[in-house]
N, C-alpha and C. Protein backbone atom coordinates (compact mmCIF):
# COMPACT_ATOMS: atom_id res chain seq x y z
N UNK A 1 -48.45 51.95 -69.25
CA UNK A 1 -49.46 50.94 -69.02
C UNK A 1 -48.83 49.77 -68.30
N UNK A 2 -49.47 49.68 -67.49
CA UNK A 2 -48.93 48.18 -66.57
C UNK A 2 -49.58 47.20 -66.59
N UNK A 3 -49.47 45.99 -67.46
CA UNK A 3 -50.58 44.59 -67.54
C UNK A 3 -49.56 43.77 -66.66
N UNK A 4 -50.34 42.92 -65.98
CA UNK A 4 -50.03 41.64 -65.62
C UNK A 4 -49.29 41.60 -64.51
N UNK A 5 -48.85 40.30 -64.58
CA UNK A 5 -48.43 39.81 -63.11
C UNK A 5 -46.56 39.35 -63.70
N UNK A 6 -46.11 39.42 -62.58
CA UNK A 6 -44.45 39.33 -62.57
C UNK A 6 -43.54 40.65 -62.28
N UNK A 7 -42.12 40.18 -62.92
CA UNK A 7 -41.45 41.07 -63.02
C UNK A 7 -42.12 42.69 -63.55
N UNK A 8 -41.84 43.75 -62.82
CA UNK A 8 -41.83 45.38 -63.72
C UNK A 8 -40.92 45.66 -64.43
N UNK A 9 -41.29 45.88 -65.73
CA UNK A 9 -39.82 45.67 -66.77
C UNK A 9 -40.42 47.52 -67.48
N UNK A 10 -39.62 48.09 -67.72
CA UNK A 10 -39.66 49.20 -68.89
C UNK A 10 -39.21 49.13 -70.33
N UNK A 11 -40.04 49.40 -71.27
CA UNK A 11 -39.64 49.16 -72.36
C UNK A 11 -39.55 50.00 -73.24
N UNK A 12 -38.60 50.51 -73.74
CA UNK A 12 -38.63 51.24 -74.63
C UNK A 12 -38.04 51.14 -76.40
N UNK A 13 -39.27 51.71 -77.13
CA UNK A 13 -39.01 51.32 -78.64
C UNK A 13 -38.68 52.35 -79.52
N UNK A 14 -38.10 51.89 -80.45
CA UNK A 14 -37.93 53.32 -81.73
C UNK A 14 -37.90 52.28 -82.69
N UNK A 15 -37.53 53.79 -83.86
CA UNK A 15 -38.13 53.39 -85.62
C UNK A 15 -39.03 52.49 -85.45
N UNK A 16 -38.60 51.38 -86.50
CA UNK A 16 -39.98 50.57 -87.15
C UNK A 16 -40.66 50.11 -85.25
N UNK A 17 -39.76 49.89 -84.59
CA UNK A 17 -40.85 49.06 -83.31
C UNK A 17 -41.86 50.20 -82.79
N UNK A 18 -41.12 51.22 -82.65
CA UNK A 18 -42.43 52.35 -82.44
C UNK A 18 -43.36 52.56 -82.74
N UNK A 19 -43.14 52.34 -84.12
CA UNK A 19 -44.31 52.61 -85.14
C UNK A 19 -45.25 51.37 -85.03
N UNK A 20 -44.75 50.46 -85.02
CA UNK A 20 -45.62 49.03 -84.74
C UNK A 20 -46.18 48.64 -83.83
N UNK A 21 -45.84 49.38 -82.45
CA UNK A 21 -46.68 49.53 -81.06
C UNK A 21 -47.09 50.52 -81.11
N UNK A 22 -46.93 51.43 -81.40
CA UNK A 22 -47.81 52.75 -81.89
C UNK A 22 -47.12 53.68 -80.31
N UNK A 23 -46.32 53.21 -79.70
CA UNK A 23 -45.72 54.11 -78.35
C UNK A 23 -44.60 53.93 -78.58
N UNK A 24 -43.67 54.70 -77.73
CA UNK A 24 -41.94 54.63 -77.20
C UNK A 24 -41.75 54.43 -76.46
N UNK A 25 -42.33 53.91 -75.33
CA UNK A 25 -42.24 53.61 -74.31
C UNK A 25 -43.71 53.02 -73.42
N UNK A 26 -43.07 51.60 -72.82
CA UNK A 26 -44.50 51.38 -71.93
C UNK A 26 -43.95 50.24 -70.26
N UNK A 27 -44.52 50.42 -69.65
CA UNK A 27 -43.95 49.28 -68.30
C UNK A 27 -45.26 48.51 -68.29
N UNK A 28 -44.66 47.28 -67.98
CA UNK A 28 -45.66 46.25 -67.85
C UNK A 28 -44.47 45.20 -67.11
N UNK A 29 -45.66 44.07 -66.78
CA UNK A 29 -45.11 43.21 -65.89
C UNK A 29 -45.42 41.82 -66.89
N UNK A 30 -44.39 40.67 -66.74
CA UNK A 30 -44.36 40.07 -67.30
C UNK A 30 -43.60 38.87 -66.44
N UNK A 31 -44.13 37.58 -66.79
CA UNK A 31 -43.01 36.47 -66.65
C UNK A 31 -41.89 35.62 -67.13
N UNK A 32 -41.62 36.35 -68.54
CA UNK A 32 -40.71 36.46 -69.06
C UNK A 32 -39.75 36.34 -68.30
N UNK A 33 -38.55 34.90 -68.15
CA UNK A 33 -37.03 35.34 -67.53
C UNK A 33 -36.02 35.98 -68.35
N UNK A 34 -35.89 36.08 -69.59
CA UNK A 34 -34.68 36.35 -70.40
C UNK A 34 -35.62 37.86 -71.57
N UNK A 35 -34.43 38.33 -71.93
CA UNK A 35 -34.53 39.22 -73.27
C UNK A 35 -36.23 38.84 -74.41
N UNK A 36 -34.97 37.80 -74.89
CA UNK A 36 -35.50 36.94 -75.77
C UNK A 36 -36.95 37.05 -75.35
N UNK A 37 -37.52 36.10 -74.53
CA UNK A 37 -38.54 35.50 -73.92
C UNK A 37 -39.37 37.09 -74.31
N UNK A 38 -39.49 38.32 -73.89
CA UNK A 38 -39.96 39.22 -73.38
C UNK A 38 -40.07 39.91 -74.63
N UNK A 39 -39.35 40.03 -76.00
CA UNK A 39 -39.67 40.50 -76.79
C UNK A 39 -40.68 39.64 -77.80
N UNK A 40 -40.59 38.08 -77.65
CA UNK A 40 -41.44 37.28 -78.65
C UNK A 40 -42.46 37.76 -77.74
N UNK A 41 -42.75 37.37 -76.54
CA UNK A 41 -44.21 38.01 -76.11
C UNK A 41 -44.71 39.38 -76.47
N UNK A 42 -43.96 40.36 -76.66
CA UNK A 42 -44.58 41.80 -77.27
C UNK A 42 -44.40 41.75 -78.52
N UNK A 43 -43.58 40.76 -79.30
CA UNK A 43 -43.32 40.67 -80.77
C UNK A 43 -45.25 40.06 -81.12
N UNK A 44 -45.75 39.47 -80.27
CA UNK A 44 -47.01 38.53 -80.35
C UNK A 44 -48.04 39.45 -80.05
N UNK A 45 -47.63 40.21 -79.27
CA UNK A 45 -48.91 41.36 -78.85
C UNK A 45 -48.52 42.73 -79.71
N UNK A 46 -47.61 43.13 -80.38
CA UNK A 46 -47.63 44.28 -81.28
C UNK A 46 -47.68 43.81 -82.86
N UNK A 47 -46.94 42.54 -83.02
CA UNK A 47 -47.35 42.24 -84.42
C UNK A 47 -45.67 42.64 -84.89
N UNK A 48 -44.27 43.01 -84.04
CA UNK A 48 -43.26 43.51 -84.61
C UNK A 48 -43.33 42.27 -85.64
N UNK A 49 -42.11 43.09 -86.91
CA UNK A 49 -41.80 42.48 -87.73
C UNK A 49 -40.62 41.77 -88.11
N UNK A 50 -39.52 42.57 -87.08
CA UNK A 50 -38.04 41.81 -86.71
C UNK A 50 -38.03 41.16 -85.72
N UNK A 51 -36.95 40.05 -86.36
CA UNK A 51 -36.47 38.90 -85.24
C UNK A 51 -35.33 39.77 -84.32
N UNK A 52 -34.97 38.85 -83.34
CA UNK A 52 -33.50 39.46 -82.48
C UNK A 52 -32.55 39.58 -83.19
N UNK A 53 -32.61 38.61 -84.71
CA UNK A 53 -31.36 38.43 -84.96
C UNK A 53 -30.98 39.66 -85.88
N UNK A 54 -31.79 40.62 -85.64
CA UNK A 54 -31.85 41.56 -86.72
C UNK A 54 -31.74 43.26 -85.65
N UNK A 55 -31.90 42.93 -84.60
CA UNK A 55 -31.60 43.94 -83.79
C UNK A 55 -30.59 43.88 -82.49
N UNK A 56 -30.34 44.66 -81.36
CA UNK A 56 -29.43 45.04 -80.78
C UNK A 56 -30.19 45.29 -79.49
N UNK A 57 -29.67 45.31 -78.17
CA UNK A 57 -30.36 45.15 -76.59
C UNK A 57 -29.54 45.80 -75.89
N UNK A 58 -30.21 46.40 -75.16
CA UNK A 58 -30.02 46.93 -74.03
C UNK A 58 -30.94 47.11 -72.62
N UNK A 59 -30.01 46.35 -71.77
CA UNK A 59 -30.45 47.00 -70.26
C UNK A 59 -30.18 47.64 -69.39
N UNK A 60 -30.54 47.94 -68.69
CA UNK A 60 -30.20 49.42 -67.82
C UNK A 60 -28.67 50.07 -68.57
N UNK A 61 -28.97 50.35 -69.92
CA UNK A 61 -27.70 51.40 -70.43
C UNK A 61 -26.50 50.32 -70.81
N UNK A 62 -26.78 48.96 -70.87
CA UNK A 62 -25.62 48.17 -71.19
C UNK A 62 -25.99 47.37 -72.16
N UNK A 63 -25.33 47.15 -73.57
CA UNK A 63 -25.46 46.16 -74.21
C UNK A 63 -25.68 45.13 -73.63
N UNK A 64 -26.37 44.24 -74.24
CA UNK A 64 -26.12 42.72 -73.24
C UNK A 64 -26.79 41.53 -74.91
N UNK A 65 -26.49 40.48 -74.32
CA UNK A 65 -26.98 39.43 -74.93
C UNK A 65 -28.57 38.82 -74.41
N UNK A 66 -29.12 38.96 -75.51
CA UNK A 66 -30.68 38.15 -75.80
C UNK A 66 -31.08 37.17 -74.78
N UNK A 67 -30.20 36.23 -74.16
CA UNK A 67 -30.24 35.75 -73.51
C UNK A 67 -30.36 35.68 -71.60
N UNK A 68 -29.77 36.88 -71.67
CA UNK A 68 -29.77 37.62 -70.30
C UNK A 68 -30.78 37.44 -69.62
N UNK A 69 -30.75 37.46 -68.21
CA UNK A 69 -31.61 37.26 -67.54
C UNK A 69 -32.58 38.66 -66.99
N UNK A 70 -33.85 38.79 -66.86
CA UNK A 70 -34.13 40.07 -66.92
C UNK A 70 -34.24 40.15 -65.40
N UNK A 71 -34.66 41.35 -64.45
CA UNK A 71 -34.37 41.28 -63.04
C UNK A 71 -35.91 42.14 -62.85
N UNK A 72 -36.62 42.26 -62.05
CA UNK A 72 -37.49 43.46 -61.69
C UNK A 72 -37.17 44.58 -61.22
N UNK A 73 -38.00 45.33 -62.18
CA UNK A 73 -37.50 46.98 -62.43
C UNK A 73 -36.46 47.30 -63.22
N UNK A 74 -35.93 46.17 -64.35
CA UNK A 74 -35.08 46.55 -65.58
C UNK A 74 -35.90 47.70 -66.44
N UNK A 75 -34.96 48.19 -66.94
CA UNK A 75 -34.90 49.33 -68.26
C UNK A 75 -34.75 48.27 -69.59
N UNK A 76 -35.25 47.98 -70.28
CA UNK A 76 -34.92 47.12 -71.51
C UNK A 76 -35.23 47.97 -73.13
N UNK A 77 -34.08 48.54 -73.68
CA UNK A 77 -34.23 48.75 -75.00
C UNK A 77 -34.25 48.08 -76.14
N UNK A 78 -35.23 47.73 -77.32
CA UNK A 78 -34.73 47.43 -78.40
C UNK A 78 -34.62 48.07 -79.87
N UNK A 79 -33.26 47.73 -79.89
CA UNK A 79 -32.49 48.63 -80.99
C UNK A 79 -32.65 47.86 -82.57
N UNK A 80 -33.46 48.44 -83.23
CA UNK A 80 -33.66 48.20 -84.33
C UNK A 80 -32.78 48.97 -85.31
N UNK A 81 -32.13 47.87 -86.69
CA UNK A 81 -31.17 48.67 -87.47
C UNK A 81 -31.99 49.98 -88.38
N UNK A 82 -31.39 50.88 -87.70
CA UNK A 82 -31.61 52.36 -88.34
C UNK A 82 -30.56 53.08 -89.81
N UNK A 83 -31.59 53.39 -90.88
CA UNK A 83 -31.08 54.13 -91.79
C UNK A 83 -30.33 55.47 -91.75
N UNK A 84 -29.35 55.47 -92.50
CA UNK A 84 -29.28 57.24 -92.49
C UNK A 84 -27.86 57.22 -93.27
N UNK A 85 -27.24 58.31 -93.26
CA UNK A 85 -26.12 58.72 -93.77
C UNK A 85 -25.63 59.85 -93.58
């Protein structure tokens, strides 16, 4: 799904964020410059329940910091802490 105007960003979610957008993946455009910025806006439109400070980022395949600047046509993952053993 593609809303809006700006940057084309890809997003992709697992565990609890999946479940809370109800997809694993969606592209949309946004004016979001940073990480941060781009997940409180889908944190606002899905209702997530974790902060950043509780998960882990990635763009195009690289860790990075929250802060980062996002570019058009980024890959952006967020990594939520996963159970298991």
């Amino acid at each position: 799904m593609v809303v809006g105007k700006g940057k084309r960003i890809s997003v992709s979610y697992y565990a609890l964020l999946r479940e809370q957008a109800r997809t694993s993946q969606e592209s949309l455009c946004t004016q979001a410059t940073t990480a941060r910025q781009l997940y409180e806006e889908l944190r606002e439109r899905w209702g997530f329940s974790l902060g950043v400070d509780r998960m882990q980022l990635a763009i195009n395949n690289e860790f990075k910091d929250w802060d980062t600047q996002l570019c058009d046509e980024d890959e952006v993952v967020f990594i939520p802490p996963v159970a298991g053993g």
